[in-house]
C-alpha atoms as a PDB file:
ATOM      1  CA  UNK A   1      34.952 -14.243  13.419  1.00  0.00           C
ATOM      2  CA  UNK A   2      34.698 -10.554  13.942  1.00  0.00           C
ATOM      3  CA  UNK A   3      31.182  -9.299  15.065  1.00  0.00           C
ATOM      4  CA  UNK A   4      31.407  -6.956  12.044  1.00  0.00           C
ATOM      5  CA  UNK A   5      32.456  -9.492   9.407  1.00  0.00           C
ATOM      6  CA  UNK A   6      29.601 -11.474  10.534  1.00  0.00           C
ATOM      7  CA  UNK A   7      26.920  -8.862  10.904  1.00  0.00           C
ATOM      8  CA  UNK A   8      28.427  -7.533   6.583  1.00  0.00           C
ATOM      9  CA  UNK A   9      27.938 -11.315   5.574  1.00  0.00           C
ATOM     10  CA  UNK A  10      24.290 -11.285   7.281  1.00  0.00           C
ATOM     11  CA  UNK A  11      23.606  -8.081   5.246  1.00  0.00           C
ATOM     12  CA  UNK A  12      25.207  -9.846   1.892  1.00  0.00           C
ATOM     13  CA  UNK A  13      23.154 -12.948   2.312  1.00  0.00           C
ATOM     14  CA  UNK A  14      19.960 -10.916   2.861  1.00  0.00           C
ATOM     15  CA  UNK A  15      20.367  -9.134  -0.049  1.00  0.00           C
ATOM     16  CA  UNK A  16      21.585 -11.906  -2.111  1.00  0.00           C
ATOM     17  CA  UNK A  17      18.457 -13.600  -1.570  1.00  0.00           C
ATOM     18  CA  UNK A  18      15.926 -10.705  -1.931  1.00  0.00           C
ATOM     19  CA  UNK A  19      17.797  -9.741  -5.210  1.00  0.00           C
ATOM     20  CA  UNK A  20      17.339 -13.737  -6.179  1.00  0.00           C
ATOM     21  CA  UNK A  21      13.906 -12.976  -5.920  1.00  0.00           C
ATOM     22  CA  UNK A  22      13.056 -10.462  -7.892  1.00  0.00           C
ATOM     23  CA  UNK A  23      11.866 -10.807 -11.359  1.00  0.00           C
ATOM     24  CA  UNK A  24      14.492 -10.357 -13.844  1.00  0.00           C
ATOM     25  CA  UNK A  25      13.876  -6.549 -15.117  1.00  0.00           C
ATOM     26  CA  UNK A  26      13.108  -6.559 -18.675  1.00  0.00           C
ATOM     27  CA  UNK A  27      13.941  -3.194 -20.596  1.00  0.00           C
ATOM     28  CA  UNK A  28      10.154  -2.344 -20.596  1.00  0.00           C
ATOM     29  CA  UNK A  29       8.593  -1.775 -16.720  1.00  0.00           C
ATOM     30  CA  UNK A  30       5.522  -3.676 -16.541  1.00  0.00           C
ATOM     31  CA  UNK A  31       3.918  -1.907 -14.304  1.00  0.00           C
ATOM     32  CA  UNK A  32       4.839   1.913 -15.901  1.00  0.00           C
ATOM     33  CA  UNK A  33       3.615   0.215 -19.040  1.00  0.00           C
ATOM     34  CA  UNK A  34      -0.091  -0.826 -17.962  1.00  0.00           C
ATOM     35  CA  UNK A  35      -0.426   2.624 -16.047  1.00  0.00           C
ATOM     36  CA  UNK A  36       0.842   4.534 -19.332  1.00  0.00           C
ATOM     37  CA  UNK A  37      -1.716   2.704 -21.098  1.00  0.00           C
ATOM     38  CA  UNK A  38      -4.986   3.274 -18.408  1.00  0.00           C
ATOM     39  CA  UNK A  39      -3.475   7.195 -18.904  1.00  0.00           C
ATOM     40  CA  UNK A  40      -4.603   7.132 -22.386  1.00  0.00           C
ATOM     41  CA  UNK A  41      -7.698   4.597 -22.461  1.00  0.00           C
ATOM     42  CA  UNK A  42      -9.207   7.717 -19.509  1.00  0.00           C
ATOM     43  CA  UNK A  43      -7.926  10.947 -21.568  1.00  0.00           C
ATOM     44  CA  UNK A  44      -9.788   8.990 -24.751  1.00  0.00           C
ATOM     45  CA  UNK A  45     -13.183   8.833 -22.863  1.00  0.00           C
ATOM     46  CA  UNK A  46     -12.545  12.563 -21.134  1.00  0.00           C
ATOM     47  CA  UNK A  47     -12.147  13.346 -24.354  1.00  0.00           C
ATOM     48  CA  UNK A  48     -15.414  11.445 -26.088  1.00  0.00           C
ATOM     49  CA  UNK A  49     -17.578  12.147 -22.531  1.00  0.00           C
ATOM     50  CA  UNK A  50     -20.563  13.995 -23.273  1.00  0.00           C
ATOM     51  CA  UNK A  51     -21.627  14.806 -19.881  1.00  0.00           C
ATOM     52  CA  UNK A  52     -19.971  16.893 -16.796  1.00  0.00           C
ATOM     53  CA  UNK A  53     -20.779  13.518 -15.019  1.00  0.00           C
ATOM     54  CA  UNK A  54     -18.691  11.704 -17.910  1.00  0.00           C
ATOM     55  CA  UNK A  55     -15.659  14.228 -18.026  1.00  0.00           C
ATOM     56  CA  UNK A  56     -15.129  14.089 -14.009  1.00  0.00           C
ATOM     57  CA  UNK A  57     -15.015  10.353 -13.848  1.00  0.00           C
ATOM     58  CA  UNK A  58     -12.106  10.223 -17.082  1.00  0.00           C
ATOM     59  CA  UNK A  59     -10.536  13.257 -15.338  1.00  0.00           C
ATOM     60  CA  UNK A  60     -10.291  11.494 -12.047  1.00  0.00           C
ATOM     61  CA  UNK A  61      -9.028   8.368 -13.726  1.00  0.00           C
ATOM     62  CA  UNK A  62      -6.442  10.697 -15.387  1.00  0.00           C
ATOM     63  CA  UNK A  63      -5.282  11.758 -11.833  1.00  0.00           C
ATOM     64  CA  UNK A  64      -5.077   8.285 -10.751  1.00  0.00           C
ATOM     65  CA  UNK A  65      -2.871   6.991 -13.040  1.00  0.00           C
ATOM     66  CA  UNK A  66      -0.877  10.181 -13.479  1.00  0.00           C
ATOM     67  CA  UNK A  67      -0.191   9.818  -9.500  1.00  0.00           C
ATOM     68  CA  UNK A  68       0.307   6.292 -10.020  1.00  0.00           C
ATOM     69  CA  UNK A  69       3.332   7.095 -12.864  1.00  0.00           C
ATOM     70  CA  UNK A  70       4.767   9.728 -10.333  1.00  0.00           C
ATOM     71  CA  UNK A  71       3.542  12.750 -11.981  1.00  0.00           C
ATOM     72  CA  UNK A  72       1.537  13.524  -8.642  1.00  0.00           C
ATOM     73  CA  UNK A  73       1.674  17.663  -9.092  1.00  0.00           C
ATOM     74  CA  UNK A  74       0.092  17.197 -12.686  1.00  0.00           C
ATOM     75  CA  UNK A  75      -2.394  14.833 -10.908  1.00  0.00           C
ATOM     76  CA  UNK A  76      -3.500  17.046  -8.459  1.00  0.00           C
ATOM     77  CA  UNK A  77      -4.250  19.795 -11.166  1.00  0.00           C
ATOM     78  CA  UNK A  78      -6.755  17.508 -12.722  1.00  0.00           C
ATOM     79  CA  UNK A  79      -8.408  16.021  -9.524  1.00  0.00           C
ATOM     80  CA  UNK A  80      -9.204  19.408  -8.849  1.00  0.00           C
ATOM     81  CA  UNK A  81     -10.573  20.054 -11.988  1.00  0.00           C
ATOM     82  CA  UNK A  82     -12.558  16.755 -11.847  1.00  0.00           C
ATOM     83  CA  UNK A  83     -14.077  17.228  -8.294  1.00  0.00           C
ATOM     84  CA  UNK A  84     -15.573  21.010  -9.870  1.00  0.00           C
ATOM     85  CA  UNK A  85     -17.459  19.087 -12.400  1.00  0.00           C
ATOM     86  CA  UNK A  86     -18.381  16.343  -9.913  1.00  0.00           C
ATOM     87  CA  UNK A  87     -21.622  15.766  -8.487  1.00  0.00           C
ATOM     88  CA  UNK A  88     -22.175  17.270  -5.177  1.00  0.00           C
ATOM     89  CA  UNK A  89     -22.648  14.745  -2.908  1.00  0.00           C
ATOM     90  CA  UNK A  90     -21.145  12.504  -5.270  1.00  0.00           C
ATOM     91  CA  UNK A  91     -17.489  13.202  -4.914  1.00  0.00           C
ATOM     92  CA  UNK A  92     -16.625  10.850  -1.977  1.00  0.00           C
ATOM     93  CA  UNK A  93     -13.916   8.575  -4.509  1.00  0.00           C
ATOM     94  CA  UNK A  94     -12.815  11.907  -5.552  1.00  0.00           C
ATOM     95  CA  UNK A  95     -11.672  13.240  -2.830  1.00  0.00           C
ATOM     96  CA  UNK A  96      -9.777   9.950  -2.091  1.00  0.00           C
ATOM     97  CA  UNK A  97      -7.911  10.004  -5.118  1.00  0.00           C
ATOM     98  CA  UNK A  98      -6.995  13.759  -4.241  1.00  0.00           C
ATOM     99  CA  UNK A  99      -5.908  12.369  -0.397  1.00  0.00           C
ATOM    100  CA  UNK A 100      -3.774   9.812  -2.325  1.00  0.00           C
ATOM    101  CA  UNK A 101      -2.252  12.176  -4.340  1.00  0.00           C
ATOM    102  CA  UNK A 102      -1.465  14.865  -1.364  1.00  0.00           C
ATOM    103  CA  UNK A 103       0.273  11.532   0.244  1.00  0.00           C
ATOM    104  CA  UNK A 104       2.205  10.866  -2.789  1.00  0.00           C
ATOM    105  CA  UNK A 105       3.487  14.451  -2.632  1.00  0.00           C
ATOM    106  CA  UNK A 106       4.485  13.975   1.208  1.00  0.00           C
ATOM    107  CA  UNK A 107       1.310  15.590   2.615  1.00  0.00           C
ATOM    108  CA  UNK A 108      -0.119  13.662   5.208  1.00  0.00           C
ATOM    109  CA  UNK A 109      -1.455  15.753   7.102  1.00  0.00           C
ATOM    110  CA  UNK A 110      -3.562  17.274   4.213  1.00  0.00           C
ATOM    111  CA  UNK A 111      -4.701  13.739   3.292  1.00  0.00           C
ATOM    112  CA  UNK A 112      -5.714  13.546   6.342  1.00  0.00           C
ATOM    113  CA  UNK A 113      -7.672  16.421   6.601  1.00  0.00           C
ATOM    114  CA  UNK A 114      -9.643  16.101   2.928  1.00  0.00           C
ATOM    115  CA  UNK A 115     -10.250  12.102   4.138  1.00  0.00           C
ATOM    116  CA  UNK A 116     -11.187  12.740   7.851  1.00  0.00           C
ATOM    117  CA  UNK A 117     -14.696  13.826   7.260  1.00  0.00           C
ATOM    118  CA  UNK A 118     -15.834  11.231   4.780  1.00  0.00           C
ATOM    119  CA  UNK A 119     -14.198   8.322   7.233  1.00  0.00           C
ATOM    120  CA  UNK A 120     -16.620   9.506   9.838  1.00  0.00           C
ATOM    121  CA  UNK A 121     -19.728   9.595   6.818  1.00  0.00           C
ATOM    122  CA  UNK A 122     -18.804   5.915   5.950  1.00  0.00           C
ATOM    123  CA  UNK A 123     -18.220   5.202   9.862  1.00  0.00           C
ATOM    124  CA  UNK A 124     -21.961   6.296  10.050  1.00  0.00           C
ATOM    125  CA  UNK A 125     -23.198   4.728   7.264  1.00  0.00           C
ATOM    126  CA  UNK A 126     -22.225   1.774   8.530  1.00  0.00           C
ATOM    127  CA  UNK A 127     -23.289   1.715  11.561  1.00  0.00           C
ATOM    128  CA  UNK A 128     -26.570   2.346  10.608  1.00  0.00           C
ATOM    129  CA  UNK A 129     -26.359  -0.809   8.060  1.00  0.00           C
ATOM    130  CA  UNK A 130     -25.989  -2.703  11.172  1.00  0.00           C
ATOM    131  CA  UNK A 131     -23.648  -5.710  12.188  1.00  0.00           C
ATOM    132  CA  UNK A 132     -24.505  -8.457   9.215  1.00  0.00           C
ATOM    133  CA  UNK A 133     -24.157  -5.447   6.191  1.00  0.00           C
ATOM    134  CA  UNK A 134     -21.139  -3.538   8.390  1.00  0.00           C
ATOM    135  CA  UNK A 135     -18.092  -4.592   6.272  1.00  0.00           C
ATOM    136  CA  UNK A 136     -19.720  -4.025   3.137  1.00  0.00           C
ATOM    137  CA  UNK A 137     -20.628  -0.703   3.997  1.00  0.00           C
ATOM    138  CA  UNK A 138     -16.778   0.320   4.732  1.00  0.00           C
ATOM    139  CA  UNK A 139     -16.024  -1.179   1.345  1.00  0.00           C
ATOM    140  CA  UNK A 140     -17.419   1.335  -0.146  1.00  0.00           C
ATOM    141  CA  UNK A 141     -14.304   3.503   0.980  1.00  0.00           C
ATOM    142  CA  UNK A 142     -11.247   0.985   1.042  1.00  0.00           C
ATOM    143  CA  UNK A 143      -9.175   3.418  -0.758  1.00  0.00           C
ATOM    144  CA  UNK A 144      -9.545   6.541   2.028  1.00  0.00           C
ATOM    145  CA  UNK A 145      -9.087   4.421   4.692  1.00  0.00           C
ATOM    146  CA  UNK A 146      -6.221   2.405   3.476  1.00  0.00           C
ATOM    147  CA  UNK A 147      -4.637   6.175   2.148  1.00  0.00           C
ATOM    148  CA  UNK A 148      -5.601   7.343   5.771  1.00  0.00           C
ATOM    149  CA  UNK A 149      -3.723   4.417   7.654  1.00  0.00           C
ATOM    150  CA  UNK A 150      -0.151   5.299   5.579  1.00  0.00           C
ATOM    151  CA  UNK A 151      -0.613   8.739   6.240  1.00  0.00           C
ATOM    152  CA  UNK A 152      -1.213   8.001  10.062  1.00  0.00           C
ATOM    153  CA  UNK A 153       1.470   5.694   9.689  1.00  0.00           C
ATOM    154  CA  UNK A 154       3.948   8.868   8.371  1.00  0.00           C
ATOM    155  CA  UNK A 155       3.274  10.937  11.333  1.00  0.00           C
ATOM    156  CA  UNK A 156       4.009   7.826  13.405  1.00  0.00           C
ATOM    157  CA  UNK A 157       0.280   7.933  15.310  1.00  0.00           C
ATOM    158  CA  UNK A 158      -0.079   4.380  15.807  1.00  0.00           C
ATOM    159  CA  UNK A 159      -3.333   4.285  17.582  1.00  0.00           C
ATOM    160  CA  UNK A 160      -5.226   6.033  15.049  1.00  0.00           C
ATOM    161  CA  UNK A 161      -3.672   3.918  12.203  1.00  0.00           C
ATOM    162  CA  UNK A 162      -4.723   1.117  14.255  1.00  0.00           C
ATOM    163  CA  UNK A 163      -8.330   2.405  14.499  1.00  0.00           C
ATOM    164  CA  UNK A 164      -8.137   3.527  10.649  1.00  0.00           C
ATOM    165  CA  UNK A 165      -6.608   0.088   9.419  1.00  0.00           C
ATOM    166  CA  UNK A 166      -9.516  -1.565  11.630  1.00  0.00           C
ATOM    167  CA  UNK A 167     -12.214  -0.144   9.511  1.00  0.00           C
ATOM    168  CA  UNK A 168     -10.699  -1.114   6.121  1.00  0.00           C
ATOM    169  CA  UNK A 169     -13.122  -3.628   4.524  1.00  0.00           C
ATOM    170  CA  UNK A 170     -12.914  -5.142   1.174  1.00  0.00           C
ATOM    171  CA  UNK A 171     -14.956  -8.070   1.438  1.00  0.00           C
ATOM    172  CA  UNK A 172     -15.273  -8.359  -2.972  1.00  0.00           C
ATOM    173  CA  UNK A 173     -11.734  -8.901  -2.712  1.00  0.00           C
ATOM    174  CA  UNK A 174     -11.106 -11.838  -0.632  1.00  0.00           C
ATOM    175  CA  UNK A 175      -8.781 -13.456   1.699  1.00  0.00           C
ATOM    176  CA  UNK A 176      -5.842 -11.701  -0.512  1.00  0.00           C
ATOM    177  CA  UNK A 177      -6.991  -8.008   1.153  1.00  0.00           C
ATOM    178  CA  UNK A 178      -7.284  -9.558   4.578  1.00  0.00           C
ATOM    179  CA  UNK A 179      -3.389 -11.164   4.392  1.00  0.00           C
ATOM    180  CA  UNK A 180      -2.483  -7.776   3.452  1.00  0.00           C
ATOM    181  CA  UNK A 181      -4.266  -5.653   6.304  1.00  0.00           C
ATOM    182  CA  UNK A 182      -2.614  -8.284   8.515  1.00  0.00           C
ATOM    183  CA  UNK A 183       0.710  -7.730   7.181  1.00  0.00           C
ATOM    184  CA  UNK A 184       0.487  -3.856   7.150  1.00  0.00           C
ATOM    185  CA  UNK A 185      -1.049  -4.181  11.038  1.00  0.00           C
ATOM    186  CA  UNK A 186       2.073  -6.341  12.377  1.00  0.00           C
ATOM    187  CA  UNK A 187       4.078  -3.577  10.742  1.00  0.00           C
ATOM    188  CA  UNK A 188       2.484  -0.510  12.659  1.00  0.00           C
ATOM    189  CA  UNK A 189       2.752  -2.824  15.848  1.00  0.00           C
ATOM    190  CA  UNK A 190       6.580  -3.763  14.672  1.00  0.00           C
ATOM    191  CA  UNK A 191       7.109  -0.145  15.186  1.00  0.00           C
ATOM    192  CA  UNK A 192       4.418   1.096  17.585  1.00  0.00           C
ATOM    193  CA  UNK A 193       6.493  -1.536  20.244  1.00  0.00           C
ATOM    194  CA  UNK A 194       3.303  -0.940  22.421  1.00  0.00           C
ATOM    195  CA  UNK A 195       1.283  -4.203  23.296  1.00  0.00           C
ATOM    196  CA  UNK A 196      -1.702  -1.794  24.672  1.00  0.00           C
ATOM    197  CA  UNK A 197      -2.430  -0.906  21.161  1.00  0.00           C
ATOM    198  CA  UNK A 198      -3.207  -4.435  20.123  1.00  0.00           C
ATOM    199  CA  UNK A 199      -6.725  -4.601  18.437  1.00  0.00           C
ATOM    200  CA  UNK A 200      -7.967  -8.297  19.233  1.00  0.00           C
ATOM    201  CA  UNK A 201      -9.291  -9.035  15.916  1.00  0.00           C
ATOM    202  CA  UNK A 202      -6.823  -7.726  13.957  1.00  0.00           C
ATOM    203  CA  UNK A 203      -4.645 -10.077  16.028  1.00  0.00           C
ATOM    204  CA  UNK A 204      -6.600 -12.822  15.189  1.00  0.00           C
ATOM    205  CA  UNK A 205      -6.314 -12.232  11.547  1.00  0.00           C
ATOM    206  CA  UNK A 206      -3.080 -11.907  11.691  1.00  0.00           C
ATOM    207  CA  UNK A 207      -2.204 -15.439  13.458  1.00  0.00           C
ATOM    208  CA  UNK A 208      -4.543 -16.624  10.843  1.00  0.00           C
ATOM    209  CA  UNK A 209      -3.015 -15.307   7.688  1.00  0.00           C
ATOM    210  CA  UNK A 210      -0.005 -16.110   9.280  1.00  0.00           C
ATOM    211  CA  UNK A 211      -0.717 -19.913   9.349  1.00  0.00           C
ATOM    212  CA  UNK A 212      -3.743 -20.351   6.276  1.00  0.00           C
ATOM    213  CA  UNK A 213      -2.060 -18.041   3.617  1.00  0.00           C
ATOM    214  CA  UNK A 214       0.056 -19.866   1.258  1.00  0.00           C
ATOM    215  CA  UNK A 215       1.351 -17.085  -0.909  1.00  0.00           C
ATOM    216  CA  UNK A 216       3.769 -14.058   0.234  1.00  0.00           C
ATOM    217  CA  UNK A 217       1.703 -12.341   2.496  1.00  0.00           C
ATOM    218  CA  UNK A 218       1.540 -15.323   4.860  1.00  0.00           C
ATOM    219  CA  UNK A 219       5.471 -15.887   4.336  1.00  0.00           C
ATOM    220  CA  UNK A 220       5.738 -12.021   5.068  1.00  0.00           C
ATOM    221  CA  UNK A 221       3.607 -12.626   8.559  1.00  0.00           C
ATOM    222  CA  UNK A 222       5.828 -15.463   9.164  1.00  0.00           C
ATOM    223  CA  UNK A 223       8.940 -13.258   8.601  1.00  0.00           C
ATOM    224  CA  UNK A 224       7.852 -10.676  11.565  1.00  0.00           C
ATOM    225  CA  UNK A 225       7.003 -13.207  13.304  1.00  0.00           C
ATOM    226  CA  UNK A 226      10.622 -13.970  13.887  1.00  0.00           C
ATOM    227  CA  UNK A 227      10.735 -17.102  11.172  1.00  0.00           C
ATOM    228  CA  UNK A 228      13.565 -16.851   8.045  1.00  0.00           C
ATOM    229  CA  UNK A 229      11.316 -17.165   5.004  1.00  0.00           C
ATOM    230  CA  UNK A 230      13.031 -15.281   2.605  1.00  0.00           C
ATOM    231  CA  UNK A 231      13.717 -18.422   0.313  1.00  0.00           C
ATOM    232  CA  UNK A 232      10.384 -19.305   0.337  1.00  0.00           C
ATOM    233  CA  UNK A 233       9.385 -15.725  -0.680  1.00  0.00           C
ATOM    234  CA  UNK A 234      11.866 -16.461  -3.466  1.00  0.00           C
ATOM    235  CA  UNK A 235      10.693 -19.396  -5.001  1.00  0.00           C
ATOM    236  CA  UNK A 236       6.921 -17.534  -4.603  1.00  0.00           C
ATOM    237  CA  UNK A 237       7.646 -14.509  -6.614  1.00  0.00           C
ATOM    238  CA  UNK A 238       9.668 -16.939  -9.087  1.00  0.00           C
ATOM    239  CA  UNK A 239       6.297 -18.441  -9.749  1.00  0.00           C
ATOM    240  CA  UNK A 240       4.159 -15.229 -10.562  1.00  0.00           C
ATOM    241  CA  UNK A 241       3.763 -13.695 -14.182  1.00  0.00           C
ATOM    242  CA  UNK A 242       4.411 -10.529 -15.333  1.00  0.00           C
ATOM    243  CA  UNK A 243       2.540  -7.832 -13.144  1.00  0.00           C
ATOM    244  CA  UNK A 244       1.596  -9.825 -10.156  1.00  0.00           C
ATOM    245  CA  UNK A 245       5.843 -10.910  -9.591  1.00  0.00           C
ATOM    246  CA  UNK A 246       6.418  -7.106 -10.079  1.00  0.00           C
ATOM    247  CA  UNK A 247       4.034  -6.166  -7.428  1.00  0.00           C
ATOM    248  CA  UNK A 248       4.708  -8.751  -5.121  1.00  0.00           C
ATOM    249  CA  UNK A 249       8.680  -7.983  -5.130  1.00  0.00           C
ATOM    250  CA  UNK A 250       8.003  -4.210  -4.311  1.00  0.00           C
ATOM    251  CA  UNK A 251       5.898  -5.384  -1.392  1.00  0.00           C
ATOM    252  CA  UNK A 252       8.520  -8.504  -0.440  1.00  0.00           C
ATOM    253  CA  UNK A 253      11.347  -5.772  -0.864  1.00  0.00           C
ATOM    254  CA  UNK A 254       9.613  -3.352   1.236  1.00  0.00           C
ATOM    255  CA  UNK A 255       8.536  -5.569   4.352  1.00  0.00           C
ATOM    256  CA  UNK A 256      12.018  -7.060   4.588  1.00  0.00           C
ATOM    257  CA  UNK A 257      13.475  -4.256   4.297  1.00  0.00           C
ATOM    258  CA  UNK A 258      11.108  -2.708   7.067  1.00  0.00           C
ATOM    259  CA  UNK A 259      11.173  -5.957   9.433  1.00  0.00           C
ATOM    260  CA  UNK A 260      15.317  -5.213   8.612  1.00  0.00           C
ATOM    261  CA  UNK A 261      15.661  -1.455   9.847  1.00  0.00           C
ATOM    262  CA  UNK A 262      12.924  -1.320  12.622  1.00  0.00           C
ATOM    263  CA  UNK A 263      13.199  -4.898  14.430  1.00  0.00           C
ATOM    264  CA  UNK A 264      16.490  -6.426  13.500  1.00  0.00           C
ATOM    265  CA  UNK A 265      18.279  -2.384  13.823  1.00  0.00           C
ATOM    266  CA  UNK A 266      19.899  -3.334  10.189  1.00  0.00           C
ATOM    267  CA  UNK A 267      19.636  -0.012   8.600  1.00  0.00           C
ATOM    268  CA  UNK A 268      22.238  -0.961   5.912  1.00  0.00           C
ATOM    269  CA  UNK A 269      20.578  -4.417   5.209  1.00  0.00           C
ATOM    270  CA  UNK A 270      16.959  -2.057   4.554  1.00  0.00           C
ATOM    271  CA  UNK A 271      19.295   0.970   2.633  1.00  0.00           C
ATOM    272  CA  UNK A 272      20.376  -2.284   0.043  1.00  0.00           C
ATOM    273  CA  UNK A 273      16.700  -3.425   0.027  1.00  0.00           C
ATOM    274  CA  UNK A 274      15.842  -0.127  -1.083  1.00  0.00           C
ATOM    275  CA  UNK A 275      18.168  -0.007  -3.778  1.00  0.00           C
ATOM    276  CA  UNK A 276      16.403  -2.889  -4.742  1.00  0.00           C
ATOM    277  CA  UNK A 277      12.865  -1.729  -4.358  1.00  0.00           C
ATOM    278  CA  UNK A 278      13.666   1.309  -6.939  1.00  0.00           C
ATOM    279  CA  UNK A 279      15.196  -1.146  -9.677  1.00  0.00           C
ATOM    280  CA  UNK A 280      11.868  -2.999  -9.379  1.00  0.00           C
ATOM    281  CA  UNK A 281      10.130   0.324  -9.234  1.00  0.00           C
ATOM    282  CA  UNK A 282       6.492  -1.245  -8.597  1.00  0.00           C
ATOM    283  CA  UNK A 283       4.480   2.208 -10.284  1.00  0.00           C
ATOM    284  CA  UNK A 284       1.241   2.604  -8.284  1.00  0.00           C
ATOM    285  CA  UNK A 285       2.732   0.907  -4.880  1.00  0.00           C
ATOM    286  CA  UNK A 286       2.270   2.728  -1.866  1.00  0.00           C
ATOM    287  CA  UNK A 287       4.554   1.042   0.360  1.00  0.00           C
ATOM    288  CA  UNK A 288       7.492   2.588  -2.544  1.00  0.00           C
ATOM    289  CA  UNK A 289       6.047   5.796  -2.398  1.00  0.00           C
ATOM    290  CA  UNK A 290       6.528   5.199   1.597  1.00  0.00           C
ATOM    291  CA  UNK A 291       9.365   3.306   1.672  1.00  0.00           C
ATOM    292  CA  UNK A 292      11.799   5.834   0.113  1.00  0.00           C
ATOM    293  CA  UNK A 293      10.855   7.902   2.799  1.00  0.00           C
ATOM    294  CA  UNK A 294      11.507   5.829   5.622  1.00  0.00           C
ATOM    295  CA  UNK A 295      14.143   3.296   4.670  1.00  0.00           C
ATOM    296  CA  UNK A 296      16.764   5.621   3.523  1.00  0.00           C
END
């Protein structure tokens, strides 16, 4: 058989079996749903707030979920008005909100700027919490660093997304946080092709997730690892409800589509994966705010 006719049924298969798992797309979006309704539940207490303090914690709320809907501009008008009624000193989540919403709106660069300085607080913080109270203290800024990594991830600076991904702690949320780190490290290595930037203990948790976790991050790790696990990713997501399937899908779309374009050099395959990622349109997900800029 032609090398063509082969490579057009590899694509076709692929794609067959991401679309097979997807959650069947009801008329309603889950996802746009929830956020519409975390819009309203924060403009009701900016609007009942009786303090400054009040108003710019329902005003950054607003922001976040207007970002998360895709009405970033809008969102960066009210972060702005949040963070002058902040506290000062006080306005560290604020200002990662605002870098999340300059990386929505395709400026990573400025997200990196507004985030750079309050990294190197929380760096310090922690450092001075010493080894045994460490990842807690980086947990208090999961969100900037995480925002951070994807933007060094834009500009294609893999060292410093390395070093940024590195210092992302979430230790309230569990192994589920550390199977994702993993997942997003193998992809910056996936495209950094550089073995010098290998961190050793983000290599470690990676070969671990890769093995212990038994839901689609693990399968994912397994995928750019070189296995075929797409129909176990399948029958995963066919197991979730509602949200959770929606969210997992935009992240099993996007890392196959990903491991697609930049290992396997099957742009098309990733361009159909795409298509797919947008039906499911996963509101709030980074990696499809991302991922229509870099698998087109």
């Amino acid at each position: 058989m032609h090398t063509h006719s082969l490579r057009a049924m590899r694509i076709i298969a692929a794609t067959v079996l991401a679309l097979a798992a997807l959650p069947a797309l009801a008329v309603e979006n889950d996802l746009l749903a929830d956020h519409e309704q975390r819009l309203a539940s924060a403009q009701a207490e900016g609007s009942a707030a009786k303090s400054n303090a009040d108003k710019a914690r329902a005003l950054r709320r607003q922001a976040a979920e207007l970002d998360s809907l895709g009405k970033s501009a809008e969102a960066l008008s009210v972060i702005d008005e949040a963070l002058k009624l902040a506290e000062p000193g006080r306005d560290k989540d604020f200002l990662a909100t605002k870098a999340g919403i300059l990386f929505s709106l395709n400026d990573p660069q400025g997200a990196l700027a507004l985030l750079a300085p309050q990294m190197d607080a929380t760096r310090k913080f922690a450092e001075r919490a010493g080894a045994e109270r460490r990842m807690s203290a980086l947990g208090f800024f999961t969100e900037g660093f995480i925002t951070a990594t994807f933007a060094h991830i834009q500009l294609e600076q893999w060292r410093e997304a390395i070093a940024t991904l590195a210092d992302a702690e979430a230790p309230l949320e569990g192994p589920s946080f550390y199977a994702y780190r993993s997942l997003v490290y193998r992809y910056i290595m996936g495209r950094a092709k550089d073995a010098a930037l290998a961190n050793p203990q983000l290599e470690k948790m990676a070969a671990y997730y890769a093995q212990n976790d038994k839901g689609h991050y693990g399968a994912l790790l397994r995928l750019w690892q070189g296995e075929d696990t797409r129909q176990e990713l399948a029958a995963l997501i066919a197991g979730m409800p509602g949200q959770e399937q929606q969210e997992a899908s935009g992240e099993v779309l996007f890392y196959s589509a990903a491991y697609a374009k930049f290992i396997k050099g099957d742009a098309e395959g990733a361009r159909t994966m795409l298509g797919s990622l947008n039906r499911v349109a996963p509101y709030g997900s980074i990696e499809w705010i991302y991922g229509k800029r870099v698998l087109q």
